[in-house]
ModelCIF file with pLDDT and N, C-alpha, C, O atoms, coordinates in Angstrom:
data_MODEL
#
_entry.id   MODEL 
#
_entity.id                         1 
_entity.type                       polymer 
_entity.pdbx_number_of_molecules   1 
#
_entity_poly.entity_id                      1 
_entity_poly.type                           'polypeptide(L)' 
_entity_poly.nstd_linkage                   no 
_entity_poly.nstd_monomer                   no 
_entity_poly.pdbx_seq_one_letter_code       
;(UNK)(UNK)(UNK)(UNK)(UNK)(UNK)(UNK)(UNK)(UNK)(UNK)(UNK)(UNK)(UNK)(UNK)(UNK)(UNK)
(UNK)(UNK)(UNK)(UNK)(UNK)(UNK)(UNK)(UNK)(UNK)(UNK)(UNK)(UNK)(UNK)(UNK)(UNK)(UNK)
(UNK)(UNK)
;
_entity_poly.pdbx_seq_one_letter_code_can   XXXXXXXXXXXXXXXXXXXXXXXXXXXXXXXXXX 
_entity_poly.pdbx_strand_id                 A 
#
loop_
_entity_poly_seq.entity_id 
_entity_poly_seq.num 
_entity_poly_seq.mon_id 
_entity_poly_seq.hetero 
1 1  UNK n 
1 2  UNK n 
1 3  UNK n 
1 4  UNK n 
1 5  UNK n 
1 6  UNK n 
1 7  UNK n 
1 8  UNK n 
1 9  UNK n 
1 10 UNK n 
1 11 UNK n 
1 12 UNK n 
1 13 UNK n 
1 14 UNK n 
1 15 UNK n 
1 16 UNK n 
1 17 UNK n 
1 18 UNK n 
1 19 UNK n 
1 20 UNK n 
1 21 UNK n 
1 22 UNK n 
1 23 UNK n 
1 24 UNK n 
1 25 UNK n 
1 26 UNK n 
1 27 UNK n 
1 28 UNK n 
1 29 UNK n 
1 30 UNK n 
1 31 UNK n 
1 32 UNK n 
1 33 UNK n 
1 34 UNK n 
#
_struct_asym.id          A 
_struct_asym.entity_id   1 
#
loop_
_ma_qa_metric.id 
_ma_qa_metric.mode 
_ma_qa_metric.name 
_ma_qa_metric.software_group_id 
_ma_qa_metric.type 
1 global pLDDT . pLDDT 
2 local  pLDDT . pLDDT 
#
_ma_qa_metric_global.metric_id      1 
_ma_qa_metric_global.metric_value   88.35 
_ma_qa_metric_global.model_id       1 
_ma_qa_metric_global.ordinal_id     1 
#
loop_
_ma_qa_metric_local.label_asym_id 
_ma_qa_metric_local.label_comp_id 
_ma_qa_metric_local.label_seq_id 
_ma_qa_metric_local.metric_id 
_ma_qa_metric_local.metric_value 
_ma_qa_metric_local.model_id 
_ma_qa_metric_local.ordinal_id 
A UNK 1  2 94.00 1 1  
A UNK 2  2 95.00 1 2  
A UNK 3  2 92.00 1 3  
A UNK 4  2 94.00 1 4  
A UNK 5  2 90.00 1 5  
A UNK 6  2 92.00 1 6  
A UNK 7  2 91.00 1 7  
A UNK 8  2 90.00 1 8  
A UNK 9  2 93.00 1 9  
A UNK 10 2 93.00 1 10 
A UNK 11 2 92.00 1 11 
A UNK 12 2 89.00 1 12 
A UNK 13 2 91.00 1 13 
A UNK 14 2 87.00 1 14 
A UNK 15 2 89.00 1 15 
A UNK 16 2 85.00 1 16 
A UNK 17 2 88.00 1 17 
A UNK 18 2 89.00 1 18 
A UNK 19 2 90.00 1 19 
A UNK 20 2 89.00 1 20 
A UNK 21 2 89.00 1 21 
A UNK 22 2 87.00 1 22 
A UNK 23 2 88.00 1 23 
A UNK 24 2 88.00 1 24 
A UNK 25 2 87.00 1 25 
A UNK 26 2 86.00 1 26 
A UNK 27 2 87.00 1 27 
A UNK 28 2 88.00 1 28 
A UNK 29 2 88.00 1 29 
A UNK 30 2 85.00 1 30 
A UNK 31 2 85.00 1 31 
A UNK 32 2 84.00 1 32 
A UNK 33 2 79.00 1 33 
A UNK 34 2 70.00 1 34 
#
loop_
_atom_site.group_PDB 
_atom_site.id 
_atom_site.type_symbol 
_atom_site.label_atom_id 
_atom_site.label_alt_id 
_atom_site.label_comp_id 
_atom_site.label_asym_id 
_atom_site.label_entity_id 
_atom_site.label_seq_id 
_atom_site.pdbx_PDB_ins_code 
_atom_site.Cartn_x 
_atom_site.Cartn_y 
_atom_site.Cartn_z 
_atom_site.occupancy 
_atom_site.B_iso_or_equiv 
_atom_site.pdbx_formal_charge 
_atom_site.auth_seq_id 
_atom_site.auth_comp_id 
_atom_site.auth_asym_id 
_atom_site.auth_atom_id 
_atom_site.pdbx_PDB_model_num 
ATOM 1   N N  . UNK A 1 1  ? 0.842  -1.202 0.000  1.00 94.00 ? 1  UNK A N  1 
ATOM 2   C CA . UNK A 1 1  ? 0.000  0.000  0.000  1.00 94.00 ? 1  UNK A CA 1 
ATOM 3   C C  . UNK A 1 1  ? 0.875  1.250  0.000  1.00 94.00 ? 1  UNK A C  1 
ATOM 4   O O  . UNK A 1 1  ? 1.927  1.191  0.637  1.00 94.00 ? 1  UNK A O  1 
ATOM 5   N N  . UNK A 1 2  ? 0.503  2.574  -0.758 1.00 95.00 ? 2  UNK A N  1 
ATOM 6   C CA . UNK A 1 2  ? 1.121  3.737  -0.712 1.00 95.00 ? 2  UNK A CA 1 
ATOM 7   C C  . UNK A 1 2  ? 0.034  4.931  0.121  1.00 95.00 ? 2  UNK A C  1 
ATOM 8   O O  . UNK A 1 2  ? -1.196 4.872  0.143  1.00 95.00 ? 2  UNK A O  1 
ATOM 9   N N  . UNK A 1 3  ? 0.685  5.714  0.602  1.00 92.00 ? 3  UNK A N  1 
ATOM 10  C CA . UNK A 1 3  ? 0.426  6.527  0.758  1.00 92.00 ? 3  UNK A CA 1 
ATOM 11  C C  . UNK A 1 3  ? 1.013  7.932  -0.147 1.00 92.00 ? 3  UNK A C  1 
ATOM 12  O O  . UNK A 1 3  ? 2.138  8.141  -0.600 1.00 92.00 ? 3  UNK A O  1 
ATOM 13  N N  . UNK A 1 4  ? -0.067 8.661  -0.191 1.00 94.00 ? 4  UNK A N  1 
ATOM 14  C CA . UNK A 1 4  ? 0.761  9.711  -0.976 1.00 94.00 ? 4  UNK A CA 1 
ATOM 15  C C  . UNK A 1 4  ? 0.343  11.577 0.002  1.00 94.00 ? 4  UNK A C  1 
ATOM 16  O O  . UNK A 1 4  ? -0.738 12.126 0.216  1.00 94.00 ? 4  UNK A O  1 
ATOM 17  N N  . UNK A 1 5  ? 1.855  12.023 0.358  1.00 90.00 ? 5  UNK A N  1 
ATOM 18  C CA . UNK A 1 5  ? 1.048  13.345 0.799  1.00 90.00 ? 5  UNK A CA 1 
ATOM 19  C C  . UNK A 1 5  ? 1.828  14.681 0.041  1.00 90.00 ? 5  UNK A C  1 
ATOM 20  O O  . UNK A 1 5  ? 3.007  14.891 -0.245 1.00 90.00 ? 5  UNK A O  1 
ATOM 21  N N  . UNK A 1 6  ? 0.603  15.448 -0.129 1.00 92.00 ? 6  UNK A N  1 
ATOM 22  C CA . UNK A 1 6  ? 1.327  16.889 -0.715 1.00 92.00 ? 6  UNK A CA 1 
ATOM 23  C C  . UNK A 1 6  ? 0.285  18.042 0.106  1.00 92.00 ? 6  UNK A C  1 
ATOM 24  O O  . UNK A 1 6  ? -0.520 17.919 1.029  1.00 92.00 ? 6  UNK A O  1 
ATOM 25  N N  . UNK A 1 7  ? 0.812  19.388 -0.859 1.00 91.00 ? 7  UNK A N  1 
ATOM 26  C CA . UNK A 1 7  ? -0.033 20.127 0.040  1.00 91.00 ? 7  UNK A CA 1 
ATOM 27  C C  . UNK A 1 7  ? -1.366 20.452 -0.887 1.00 91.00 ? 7  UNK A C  1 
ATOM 28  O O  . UNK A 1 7  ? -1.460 20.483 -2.114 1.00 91.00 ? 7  UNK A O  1 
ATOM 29  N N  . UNK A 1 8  ? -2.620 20.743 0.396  1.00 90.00 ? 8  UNK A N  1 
ATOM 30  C CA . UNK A 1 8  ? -3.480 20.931 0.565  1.00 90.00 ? 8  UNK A CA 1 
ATOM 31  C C  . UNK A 1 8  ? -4.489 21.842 -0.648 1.00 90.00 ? 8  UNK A C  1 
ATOM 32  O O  . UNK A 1 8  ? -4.293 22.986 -0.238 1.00 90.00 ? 8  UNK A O  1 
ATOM 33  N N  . UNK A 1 9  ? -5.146 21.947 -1.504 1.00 93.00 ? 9  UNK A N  1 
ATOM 34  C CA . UNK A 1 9  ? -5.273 23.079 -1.781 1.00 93.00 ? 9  UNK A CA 1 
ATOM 35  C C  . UNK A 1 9  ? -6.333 23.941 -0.889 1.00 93.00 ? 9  UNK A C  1 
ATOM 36  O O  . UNK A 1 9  ? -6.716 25.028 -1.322 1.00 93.00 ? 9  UNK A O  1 
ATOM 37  N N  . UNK A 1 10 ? -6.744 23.506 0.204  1.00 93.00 ? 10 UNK A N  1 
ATOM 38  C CA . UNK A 1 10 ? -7.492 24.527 0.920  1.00 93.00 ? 10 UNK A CA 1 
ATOM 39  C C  . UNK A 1 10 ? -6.824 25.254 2.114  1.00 93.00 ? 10 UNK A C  1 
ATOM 40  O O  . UNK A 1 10 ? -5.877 24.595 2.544  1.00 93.00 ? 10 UNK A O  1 
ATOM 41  N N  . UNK A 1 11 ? -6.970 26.056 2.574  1.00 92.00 ? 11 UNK A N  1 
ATOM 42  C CA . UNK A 1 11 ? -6.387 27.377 3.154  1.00 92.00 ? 11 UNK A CA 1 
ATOM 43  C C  . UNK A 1 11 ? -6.881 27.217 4.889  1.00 92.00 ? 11 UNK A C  1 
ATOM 44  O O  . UNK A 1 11 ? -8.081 27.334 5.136  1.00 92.00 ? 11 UNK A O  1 
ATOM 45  N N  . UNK A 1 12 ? -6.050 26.990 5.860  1.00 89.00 ? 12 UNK A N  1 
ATOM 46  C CA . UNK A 1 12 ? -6.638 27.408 7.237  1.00 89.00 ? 12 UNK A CA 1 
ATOM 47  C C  . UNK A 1 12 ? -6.247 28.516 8.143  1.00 89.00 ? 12 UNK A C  1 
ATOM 48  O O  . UNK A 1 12 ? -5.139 29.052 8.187  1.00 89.00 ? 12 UNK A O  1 
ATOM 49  N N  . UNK A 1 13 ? -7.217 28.775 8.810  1.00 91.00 ? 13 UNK A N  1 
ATOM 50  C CA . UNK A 1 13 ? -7.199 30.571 9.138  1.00 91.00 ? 13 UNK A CA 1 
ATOM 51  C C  . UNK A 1 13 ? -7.040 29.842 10.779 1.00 91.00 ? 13 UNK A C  1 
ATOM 52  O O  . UNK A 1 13 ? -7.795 29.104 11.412 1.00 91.00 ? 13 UNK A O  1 
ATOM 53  N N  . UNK A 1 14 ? -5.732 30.420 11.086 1.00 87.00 ? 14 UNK A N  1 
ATOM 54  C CA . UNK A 1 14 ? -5.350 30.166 12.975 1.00 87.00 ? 14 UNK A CA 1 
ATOM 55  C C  . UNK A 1 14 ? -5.541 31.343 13.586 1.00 87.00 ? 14 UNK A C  1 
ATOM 56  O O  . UNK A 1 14 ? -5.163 32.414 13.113 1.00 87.00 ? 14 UNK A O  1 
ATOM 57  N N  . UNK A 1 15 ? -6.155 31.206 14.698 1.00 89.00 ? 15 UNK A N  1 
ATOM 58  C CA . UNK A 1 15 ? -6.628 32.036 15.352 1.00 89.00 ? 15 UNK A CA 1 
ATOM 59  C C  . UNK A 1 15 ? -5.361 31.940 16.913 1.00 89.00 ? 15 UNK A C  1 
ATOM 60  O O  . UNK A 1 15 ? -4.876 30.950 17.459 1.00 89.00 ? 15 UNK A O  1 
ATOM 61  N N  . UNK A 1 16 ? -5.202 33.305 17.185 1.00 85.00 ? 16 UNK A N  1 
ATOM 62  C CA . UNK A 1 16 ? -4.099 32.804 18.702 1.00 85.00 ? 16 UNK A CA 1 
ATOM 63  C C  . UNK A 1 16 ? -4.839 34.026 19.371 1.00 85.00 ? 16 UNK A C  1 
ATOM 64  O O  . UNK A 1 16 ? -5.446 34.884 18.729 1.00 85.00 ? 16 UNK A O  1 
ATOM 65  N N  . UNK A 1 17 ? -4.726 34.000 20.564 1.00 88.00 ? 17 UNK A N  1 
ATOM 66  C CA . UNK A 1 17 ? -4.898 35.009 21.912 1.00 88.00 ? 17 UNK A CA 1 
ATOM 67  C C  . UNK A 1 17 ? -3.589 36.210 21.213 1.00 88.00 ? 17 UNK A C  1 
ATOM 68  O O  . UNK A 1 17 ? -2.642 35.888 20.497 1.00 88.00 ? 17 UNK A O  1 
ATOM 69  N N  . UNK A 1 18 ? -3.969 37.739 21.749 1.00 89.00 ? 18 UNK A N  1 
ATOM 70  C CA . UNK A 1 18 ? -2.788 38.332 21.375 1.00 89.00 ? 18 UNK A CA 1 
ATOM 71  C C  . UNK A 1 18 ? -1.728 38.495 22.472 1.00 89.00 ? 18 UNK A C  1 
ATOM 72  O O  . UNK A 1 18 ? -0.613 39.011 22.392 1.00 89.00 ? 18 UNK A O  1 
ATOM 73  N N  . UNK A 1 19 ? -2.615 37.683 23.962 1.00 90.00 ? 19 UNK A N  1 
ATOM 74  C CA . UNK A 1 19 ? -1.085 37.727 25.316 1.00 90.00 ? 19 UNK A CA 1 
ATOM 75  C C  . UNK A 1 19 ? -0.567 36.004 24.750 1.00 90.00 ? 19 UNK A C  1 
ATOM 76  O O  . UNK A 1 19 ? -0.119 35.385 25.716 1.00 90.00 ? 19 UNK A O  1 
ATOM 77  N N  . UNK A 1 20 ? -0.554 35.509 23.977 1.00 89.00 ? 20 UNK A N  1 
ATOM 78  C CA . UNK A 1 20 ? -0.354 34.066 23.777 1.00 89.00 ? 20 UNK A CA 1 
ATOM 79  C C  . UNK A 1 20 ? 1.546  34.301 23.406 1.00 89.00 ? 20 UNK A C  1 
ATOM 80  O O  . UNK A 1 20 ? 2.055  35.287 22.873 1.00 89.00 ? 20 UNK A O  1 
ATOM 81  N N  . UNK A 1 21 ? 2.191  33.150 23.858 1.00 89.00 ? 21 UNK A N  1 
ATOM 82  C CA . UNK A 1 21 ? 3.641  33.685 23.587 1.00 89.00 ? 21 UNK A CA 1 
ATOM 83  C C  . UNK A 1 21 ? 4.083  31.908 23.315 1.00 89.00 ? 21 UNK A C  1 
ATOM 84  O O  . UNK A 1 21 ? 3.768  30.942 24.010 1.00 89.00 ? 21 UNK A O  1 
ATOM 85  N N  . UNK A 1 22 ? 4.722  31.939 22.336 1.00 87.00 ? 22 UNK A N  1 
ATOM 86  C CA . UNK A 1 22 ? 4.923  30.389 22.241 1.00 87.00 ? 22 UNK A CA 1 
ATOM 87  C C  . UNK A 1 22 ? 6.409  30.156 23.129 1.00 87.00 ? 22 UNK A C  1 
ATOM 88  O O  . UNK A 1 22 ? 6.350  29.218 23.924 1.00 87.00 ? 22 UNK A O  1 
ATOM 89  N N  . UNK A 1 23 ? 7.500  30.777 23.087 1.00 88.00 ? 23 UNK A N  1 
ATOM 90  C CA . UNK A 1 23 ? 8.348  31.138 23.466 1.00 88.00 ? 23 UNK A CA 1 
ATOM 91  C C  . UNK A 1 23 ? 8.067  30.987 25.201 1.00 88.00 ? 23 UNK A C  1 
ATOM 92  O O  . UNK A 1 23 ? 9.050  30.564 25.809 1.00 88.00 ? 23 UNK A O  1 
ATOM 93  N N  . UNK A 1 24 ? 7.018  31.244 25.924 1.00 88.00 ? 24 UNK A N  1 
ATOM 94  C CA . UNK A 1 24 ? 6.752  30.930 27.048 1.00 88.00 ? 24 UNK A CA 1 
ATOM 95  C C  . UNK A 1 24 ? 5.992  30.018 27.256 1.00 88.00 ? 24 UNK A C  1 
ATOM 96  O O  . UNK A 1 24 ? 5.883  29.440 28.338 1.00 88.00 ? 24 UNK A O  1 
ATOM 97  N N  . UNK A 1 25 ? 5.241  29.722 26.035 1.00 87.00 ? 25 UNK A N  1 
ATOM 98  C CA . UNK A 1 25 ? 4.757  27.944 26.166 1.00 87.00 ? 25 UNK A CA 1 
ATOM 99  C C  . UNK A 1 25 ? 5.999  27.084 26.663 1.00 87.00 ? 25 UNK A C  1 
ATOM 100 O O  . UNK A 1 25 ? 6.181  26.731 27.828 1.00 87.00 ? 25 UNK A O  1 
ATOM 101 N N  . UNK A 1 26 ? 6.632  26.872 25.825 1.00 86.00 ? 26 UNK A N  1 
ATOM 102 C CA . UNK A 1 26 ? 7.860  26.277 25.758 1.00 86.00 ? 26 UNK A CA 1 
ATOM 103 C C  . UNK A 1 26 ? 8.621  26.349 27.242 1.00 86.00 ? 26 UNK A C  1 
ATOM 104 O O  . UNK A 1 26 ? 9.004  25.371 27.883 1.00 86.00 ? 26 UNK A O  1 
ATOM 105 N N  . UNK A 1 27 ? 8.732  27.591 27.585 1.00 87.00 ? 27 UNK A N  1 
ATOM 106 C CA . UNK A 1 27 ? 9.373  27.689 29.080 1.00 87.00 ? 27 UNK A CA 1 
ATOM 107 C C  . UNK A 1 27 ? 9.020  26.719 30.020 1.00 87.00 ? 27 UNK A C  1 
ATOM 108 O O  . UNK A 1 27 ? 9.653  25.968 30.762 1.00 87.00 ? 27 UNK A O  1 
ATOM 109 N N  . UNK A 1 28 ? 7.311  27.034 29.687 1.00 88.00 ? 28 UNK A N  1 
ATOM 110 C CA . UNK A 1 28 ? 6.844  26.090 30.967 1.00 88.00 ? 28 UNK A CA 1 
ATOM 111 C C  . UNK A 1 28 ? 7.148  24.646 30.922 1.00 88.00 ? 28 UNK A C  1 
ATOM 112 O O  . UNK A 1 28 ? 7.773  24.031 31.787 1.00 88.00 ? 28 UNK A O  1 
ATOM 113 N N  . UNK A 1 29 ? 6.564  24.075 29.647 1.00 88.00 ? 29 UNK A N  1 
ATOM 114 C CA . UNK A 1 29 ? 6.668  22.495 29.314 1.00 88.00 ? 29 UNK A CA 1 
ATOM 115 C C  . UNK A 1 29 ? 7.950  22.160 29.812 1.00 88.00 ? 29 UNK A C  1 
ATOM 116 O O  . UNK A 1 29 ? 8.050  21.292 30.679 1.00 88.00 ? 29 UNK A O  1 
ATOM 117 N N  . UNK A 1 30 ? 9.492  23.075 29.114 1.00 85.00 ? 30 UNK A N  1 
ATOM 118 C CA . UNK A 1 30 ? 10.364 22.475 29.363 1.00 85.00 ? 30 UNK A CA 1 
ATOM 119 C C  . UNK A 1 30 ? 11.323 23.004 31.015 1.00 85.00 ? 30 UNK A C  1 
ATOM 120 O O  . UNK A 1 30 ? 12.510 23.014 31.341 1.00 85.00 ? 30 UNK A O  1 
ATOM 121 N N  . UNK A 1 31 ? 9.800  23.444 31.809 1.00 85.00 ? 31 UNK A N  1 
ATOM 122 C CA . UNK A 1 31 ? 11.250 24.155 32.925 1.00 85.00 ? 31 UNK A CA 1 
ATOM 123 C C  . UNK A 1 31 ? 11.665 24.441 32.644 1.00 85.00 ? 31 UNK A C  1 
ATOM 124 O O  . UNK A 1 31 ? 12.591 24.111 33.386 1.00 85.00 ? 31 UNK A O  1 
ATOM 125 N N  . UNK A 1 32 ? 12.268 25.252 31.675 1.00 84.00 ? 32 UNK A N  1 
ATOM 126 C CA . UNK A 1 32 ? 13.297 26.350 31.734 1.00 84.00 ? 32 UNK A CA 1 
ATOM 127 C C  . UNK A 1 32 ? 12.964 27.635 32.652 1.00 84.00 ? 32 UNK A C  1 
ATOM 128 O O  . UNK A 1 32 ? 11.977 28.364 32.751 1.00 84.00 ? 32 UNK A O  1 
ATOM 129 N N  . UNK A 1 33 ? 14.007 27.596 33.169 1.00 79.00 ? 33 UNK A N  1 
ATOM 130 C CA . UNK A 1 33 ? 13.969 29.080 34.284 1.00 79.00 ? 33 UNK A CA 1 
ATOM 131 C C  . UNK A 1 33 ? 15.248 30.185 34.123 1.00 79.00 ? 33 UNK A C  1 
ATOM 132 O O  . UNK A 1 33 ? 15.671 30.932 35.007 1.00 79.00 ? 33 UNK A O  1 
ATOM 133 N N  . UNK A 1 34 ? 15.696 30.073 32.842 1.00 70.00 ? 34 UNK A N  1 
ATOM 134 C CA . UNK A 1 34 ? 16.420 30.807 32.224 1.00 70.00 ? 34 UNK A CA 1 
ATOM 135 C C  . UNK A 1 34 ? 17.924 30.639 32.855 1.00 70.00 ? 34 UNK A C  1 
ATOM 136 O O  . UNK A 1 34 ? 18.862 31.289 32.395 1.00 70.00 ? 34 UNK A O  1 
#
């Protein structure tokens, strides 16, 4: 059996919080405390 992947032709619209910080996502998950 194959699989086959490419891209999409339909379009998705992401929505984020504007206090959202991925950069402090990350902090937390990985403990980092600088």
């Amino acid at each position: 059996e194959t699989i086959a992947v490419k891209r999409s032709s339909r379009r998705v619209h992401i929505l984020q919080p504007s206090d959202h910080s991925f950069f402090e996502t990350l902090r937390k998950k990985l403990h980092w405390t600088g």
